[in-house]
PDB file of N, CA and C in Angstrom:
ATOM      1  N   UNK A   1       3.931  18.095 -17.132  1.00  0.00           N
ATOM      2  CA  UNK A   1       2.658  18.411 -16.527  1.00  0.00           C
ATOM      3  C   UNK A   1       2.733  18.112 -15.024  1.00  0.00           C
ATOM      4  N   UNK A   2       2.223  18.872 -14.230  1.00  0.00           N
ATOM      5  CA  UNK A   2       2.189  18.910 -12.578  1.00  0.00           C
ATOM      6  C   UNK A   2       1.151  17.829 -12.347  1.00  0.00           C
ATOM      7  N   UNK A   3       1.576  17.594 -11.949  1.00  0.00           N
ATOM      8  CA  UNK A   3       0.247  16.201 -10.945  1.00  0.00           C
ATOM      9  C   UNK A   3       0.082  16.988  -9.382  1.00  0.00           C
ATOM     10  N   UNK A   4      -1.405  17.344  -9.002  1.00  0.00           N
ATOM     11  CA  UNK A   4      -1.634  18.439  -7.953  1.00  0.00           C
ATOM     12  C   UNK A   4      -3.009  17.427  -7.251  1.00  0.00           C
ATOM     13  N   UNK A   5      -2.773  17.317  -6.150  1.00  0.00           N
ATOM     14  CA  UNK A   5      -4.305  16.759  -5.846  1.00  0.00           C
ATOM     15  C   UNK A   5      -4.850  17.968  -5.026  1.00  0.00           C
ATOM     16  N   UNK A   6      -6.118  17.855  -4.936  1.00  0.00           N
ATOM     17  CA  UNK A   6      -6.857  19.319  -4.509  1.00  0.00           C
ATOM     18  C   UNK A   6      -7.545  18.745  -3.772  1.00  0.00           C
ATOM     19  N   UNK A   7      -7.840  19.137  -2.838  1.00  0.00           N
ATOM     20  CA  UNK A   7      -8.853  17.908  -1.338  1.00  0.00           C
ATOM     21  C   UNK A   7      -9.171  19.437  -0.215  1.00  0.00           C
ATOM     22  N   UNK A   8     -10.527  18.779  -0.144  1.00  0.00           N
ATOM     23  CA  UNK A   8     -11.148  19.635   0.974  1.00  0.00           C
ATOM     24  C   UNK A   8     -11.006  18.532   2.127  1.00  0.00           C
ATOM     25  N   UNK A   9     -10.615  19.059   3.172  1.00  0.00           N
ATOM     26  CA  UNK A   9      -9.823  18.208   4.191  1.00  0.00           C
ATOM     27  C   UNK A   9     -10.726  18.915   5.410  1.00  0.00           C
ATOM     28  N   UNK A  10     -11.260  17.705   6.369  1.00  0.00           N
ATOM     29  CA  UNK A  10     -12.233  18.235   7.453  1.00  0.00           C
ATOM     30  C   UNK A  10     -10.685  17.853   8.543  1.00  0.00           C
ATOM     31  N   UNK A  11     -11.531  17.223   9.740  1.00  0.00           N
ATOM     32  CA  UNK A  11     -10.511  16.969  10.571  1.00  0.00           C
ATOM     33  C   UNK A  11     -10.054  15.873  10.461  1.00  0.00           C
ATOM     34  N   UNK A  12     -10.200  15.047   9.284  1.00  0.00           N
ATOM     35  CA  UNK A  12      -9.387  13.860   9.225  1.00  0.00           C
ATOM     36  C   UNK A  12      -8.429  13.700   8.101  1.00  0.00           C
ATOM     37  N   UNK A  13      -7.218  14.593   8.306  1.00  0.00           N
ATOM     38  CA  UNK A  13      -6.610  14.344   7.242  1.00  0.00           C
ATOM     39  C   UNK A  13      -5.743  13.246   6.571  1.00  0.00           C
ATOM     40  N   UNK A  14      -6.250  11.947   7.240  1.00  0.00           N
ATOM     41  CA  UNK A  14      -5.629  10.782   6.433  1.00  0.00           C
ATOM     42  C   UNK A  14      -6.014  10.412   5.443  1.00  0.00           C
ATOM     43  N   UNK A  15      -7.507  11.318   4.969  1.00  0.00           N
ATOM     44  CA  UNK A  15      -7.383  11.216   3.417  1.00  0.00           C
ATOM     45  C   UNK A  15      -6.655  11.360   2.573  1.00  0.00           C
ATOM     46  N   UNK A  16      -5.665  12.513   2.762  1.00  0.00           N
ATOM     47  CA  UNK A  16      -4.725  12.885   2.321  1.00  0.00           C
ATOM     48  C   UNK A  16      -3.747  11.959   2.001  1.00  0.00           C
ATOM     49  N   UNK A  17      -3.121  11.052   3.035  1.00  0.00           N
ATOM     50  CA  UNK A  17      -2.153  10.091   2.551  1.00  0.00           C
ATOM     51  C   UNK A  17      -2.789   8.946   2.204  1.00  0.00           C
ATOM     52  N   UNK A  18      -4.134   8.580   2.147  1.00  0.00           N
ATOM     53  CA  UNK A  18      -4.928   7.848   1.535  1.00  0.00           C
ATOM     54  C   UNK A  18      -4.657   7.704  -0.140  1.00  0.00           C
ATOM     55  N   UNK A  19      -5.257   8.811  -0.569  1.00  0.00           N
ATOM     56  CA  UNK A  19      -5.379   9.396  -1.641  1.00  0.00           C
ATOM     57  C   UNK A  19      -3.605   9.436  -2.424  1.00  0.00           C
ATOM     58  N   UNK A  20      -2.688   9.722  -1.626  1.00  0.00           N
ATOM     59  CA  UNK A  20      -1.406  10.086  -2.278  1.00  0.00           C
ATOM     60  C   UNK A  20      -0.763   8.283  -2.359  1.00  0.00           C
ATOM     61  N   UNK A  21      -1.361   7.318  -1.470  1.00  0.00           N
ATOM     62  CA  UNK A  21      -1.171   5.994  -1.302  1.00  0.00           C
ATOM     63  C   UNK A  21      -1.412   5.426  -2.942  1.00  0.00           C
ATOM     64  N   UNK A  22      -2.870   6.039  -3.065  1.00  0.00           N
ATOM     65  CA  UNK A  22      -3.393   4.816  -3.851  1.00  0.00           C
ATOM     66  C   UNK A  22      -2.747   5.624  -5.208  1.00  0.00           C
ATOM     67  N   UNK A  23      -2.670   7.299  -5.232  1.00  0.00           N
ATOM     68  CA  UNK A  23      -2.374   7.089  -6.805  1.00  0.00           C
ATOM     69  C   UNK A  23      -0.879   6.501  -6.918  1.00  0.00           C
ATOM     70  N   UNK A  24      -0.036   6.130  -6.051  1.00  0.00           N
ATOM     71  CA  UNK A  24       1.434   5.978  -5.782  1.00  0.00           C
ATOM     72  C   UNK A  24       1.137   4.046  -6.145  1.00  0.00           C
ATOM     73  N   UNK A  25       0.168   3.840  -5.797  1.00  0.00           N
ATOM     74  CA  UNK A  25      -0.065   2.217  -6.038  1.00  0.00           C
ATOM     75  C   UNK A  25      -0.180   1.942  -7.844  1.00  0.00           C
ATOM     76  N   UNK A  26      -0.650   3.032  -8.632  1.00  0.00           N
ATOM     77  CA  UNK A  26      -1.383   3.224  -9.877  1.00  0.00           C
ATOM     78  C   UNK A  26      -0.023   3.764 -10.686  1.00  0.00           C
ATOM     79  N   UNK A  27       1.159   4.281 -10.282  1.00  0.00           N
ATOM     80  CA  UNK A  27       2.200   4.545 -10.427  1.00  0.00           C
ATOM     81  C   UNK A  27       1.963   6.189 -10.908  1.00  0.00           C
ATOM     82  N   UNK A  28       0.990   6.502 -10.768  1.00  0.00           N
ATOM     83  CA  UNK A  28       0.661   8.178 -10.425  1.00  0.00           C
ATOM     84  C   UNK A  28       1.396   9.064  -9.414  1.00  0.00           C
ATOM     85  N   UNK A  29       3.039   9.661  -9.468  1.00  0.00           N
ATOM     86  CA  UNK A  29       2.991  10.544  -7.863  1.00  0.00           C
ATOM     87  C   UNK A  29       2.787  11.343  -8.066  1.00  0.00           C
ATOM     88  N   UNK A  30       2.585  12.512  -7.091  1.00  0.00           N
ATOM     89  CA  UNK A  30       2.003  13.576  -6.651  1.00  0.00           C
ATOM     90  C   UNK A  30       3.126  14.422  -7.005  1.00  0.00           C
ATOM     91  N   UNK A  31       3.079  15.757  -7.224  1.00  0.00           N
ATOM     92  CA  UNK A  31       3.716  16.915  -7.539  1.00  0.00           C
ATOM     93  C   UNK A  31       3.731  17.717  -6.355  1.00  0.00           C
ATOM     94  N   UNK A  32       2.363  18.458  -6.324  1.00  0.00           N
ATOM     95  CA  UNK A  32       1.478  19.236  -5.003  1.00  0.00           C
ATOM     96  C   UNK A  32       0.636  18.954  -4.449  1.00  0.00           C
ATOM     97  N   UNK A  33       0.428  19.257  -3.151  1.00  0.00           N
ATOM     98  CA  UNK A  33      -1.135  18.892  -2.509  1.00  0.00           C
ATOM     99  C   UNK A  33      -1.548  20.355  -2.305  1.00  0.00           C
ATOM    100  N   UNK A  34      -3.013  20.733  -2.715  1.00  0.00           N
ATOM    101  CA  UNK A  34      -3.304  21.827  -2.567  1.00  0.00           C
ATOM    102  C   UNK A  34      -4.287  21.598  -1.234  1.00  0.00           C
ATOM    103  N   UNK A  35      -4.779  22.249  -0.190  1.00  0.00           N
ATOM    104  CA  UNK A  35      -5.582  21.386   0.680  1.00  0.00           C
ATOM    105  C   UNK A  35      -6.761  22.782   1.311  1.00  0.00           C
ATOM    106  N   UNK A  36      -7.920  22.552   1.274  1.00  0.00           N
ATOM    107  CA  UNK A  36      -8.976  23.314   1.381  1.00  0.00           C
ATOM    108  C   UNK A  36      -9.552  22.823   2.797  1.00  0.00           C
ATOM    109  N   UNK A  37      -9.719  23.853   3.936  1.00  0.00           N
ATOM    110  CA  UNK A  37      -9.789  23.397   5.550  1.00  0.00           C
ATOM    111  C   UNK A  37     -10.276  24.525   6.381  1.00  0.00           C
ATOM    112  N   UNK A  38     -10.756  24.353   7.359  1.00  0.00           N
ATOM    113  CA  UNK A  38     -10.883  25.219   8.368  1.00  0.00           C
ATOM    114  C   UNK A  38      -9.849  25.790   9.280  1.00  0.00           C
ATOM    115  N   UNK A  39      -9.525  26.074  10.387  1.00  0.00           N
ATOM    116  CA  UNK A  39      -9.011  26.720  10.999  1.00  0.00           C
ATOM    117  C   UNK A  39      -8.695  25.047  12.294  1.00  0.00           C
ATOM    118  N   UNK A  40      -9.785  24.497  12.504  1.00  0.00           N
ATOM    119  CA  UNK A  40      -9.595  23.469  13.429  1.00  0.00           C
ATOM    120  C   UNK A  40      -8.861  21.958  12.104  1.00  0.00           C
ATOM    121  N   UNK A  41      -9.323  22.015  10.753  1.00  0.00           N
ATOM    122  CA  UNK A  41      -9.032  21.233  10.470  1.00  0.00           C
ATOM    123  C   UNK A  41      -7.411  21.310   9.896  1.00  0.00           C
ATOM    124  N   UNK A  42      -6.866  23.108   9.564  1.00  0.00           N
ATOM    125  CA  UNK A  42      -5.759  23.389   9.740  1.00  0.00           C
ATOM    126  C   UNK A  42      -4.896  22.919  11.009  1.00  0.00           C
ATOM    127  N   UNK A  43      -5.447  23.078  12.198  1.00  0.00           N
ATOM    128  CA  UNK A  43      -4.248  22.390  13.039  1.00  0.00           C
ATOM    129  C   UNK A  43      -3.822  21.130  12.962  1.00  0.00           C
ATOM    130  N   UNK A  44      -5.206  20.182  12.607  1.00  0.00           N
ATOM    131  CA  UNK A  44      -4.874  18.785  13.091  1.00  0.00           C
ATOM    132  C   UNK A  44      -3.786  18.495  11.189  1.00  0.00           C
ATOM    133  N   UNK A  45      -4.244  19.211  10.482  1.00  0.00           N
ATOM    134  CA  UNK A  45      -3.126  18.729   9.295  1.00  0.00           C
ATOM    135  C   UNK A  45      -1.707  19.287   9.849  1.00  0.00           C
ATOM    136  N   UNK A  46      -1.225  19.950  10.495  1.00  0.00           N
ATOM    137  CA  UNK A  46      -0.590  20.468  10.827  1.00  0.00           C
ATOM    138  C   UNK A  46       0.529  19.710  11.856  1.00  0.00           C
ATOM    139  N   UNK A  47      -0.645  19.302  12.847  1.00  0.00           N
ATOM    140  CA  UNK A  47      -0.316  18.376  13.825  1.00  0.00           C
ATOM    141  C   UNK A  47      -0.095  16.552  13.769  1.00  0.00           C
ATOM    142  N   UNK A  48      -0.753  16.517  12.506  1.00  0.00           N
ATOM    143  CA  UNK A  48      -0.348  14.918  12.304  1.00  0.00           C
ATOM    144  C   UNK A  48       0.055  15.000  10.939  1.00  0.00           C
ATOM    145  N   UNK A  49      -0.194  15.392   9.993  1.00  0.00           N
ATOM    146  CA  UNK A  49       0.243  15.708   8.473  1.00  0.00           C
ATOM    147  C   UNK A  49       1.601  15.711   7.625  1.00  0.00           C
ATOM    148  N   UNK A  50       1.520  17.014   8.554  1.00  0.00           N
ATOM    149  CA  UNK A  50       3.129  17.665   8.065  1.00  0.00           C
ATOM    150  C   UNK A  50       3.798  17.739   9.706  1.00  0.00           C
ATOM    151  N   UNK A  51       3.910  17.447  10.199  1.00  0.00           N
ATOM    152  CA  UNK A  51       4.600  17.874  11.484  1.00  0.00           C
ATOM    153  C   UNK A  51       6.228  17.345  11.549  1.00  0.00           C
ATOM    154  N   UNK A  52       6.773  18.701  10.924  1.00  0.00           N
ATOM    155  CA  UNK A  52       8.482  18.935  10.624  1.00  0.00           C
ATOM    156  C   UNK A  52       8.857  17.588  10.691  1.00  0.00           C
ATOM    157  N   UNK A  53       8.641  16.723   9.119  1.00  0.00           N
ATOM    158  CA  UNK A  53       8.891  15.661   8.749  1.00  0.00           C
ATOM    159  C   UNK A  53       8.873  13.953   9.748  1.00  0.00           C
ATOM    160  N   UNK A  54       7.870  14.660  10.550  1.00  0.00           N
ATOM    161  CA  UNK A  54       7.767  13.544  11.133  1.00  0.00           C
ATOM    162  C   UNK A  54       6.183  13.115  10.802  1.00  0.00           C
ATOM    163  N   UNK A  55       5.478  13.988  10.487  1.00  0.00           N
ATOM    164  CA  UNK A  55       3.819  14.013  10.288  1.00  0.00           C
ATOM    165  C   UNK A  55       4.218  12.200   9.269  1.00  0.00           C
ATOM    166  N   UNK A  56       2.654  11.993   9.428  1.00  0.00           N
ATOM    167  CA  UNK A  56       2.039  10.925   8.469  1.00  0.00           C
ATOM    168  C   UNK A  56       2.608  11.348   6.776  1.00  0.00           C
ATOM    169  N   UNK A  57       2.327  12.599   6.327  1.00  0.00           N
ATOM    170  CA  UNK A  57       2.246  12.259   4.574  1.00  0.00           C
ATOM    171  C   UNK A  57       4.135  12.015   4.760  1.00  0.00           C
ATOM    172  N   UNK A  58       4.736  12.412   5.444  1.00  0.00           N
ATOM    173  CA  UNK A  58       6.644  12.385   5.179  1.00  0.00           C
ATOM    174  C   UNK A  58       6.957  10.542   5.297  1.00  0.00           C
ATOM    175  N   UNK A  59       5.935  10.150   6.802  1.00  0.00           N
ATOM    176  CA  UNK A  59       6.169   8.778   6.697  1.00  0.00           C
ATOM    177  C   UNK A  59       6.062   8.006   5.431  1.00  0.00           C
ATOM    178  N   UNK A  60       4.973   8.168   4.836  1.00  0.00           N
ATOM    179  CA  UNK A  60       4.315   7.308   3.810  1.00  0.00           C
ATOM    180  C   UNK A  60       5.669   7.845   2.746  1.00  0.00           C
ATOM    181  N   UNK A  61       5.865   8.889   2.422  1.00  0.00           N
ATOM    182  CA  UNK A  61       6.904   9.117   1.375  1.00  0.00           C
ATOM    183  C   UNK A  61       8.389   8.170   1.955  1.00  0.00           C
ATOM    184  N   UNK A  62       8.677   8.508   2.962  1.00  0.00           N
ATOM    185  CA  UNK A  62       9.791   7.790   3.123  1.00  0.00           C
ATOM    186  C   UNK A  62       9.495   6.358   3.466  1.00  0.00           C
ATOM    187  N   UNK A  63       8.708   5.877   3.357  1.00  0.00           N
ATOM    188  CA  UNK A  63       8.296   3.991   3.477  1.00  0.00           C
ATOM    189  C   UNK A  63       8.084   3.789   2.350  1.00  0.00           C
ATOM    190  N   UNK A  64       7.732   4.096   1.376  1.00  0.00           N
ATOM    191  CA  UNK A  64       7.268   3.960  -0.462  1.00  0.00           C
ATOM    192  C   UNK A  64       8.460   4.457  -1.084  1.00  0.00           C
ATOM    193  N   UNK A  65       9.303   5.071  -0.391  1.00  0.00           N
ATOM    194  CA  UNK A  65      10.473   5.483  -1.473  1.00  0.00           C
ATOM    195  C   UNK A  65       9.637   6.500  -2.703  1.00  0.00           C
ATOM    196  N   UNK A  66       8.411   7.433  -2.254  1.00  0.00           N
ATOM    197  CA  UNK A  66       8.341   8.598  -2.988  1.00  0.00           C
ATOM    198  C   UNK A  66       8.194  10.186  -3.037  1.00  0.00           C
ATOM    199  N   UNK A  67       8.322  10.747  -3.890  1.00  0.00           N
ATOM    200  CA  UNK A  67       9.060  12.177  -4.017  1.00  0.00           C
ATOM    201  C   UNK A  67       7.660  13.299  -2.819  1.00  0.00           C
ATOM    202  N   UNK A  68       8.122  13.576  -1.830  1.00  0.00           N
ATOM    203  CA  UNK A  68       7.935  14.636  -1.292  1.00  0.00           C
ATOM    204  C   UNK A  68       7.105  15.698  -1.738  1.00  0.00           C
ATOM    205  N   UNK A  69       5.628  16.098  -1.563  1.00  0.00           N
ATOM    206  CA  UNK A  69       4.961  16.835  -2.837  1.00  0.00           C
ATOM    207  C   UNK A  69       4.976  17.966  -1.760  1.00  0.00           C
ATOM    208  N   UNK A  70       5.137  19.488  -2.711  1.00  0.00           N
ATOM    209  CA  UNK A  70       5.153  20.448  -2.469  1.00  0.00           C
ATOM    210  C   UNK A  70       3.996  20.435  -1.076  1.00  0.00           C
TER     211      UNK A  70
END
């Protein structure tokens, strides 16, 4: 079974590694992040998020030692 979190994401997308934190604390990881946004809240995920493995969610995976979600 896929483990997918689905998040409507404004311009603060540290919910995102919020959310992938705590189920990773619960021993829950993530599969996919599906992510629901605007156009302004698309850049800033873009720009701090994922930004070619340097963004926030890559940090948190590579400091926790967990799997990279789609």
């Amino acid at each position: 079974m896929k483990r997918v979190i689905l998040a409507l994401v404004g311009l603060s997308p540290q919910v995102v590694t919020e959310a992938v934190y705590a189920l990773a604390c619960e021993g829950r990881e993530v599969d996919e992040i599906e992510l629901i946004t605007t156009r302004s809240g698309r850049d800033e995920i873009m720009k701090h998020l994922l930004a070619s493995d340097q963004g926030k969610l890559y940090q948190l995976c590579e400091e926790y030692n967990l799997k990279k979600p789609e």
